[in-house]
C-alpha atoms as a PDB file:
ATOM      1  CA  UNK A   1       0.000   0.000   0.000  1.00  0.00           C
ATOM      2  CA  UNK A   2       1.178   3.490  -0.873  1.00  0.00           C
ATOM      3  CA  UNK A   3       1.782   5.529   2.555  1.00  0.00           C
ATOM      4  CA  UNK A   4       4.252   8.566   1.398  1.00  0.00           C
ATOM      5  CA  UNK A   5       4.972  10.460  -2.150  1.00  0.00           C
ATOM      6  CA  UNK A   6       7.948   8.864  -2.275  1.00  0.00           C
ATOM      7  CA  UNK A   7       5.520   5.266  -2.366  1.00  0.00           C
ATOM      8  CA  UNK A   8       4.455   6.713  -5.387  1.00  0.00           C
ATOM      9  CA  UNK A   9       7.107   7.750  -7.375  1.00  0.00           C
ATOM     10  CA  UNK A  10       8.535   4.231  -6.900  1.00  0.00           C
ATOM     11  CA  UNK A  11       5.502   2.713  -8.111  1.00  0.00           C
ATOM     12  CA  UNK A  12       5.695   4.759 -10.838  1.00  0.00           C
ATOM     13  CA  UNK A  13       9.025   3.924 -11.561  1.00  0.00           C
ATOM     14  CA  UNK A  14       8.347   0.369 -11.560  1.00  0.00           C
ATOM     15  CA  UNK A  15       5.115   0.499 -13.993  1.00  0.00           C
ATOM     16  CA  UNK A  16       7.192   2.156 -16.172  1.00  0.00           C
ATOM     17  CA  UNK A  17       9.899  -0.343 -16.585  1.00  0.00           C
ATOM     18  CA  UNK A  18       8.107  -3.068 -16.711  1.00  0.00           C
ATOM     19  CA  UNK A  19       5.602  -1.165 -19.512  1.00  0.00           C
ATOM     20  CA  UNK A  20       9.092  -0.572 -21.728  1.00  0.00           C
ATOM     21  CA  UNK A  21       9.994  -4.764 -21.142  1.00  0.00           C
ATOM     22  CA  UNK A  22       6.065  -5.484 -22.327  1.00  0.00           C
ATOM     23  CA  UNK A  23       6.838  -3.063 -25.402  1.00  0.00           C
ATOM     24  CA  UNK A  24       9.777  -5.054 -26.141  1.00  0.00           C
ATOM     25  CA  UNK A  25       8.170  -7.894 -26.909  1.00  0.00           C
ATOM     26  CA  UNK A  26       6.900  -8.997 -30.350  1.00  0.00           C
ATOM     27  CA  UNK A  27       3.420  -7.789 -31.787  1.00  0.00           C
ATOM     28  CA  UNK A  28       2.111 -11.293 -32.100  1.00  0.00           C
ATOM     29  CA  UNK A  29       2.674 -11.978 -28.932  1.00  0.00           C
ATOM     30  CA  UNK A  30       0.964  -8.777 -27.709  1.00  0.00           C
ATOM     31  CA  UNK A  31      -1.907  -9.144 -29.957  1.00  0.00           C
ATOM     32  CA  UNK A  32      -2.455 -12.795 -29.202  1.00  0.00           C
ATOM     33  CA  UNK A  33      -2.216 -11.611 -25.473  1.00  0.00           C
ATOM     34  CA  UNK A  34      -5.103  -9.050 -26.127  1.00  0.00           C
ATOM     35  CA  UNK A  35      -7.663 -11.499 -28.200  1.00  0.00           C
ATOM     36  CA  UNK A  36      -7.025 -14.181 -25.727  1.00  0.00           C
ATOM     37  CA  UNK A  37      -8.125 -11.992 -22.759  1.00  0.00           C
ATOM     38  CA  UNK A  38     -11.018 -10.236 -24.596  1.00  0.00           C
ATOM     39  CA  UNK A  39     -12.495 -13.520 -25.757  1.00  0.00           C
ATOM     40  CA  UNK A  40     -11.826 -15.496 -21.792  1.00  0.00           C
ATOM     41  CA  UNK A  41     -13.745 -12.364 -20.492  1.00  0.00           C
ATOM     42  CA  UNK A  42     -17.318 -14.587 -21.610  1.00  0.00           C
ATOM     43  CA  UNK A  43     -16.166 -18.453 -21.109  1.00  0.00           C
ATOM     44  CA  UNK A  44     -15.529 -19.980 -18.244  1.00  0.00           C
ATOM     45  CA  UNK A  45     -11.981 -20.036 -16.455  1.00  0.00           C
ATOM     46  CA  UNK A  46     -11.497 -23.827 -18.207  1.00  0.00           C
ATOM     47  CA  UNK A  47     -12.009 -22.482 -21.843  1.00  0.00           C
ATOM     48  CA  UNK A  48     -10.385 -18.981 -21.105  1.00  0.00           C
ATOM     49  CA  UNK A  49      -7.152 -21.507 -19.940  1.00  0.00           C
ATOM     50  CA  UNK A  50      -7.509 -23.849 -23.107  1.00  0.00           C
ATOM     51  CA  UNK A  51      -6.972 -20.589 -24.989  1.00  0.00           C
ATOM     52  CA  UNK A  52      -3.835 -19.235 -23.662  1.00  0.00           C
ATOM     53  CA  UNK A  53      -2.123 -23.144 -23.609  1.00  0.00           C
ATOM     54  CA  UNK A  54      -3.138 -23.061 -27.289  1.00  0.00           C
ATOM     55  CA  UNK A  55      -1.885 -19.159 -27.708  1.00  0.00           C
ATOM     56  CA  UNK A  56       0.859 -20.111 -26.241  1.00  0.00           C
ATOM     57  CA  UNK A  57       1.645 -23.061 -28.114  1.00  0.00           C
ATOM     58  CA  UNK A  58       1.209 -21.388 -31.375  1.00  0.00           C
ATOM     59  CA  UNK A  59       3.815 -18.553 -29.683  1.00  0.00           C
ATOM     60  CA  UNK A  60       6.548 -20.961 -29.611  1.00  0.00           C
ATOM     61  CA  UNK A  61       6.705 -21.311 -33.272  1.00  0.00           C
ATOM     62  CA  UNK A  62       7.072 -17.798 -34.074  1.00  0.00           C
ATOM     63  CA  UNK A  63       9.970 -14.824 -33.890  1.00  0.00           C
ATOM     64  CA  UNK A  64       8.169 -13.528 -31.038  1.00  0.00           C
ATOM     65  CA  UNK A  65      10.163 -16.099 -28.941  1.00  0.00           C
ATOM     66  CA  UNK A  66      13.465 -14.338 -29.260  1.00  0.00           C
END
């Protein structure tokens, strides 16, 4: 929990890091990423899982993986 400013600005500092390493990665892989969470948002938690094994499996094969 954030108590002080300084809290903050290291939260801050953190979100924005780890938003440049997610913008690092490839397009499929953030695309994929997107679909497969719009579409689990209305199936259950079983389906919304089958997805992202299969997202991920198709992943693998690509660029992305570098």
């Amino acid at each position: 929990m954030l108590q002080r400013p300084d809290d903050l600005r290291r939260s801050d500092a953190c979100q924005y890091k780890y938003s440049e390493k997610i913008g690092r990665r490839g397009p499929l892989a953030l695309g994929m990423a997107k679909q497969i969470i719009n579409m689990a948002l209305s199936v259950d938690a079983s389906t919304g899982r089958a997805m992202k094994r299969l997202g991920q499996s198709i992943l693998l094969q690509t660029e992305d993986v570098q």
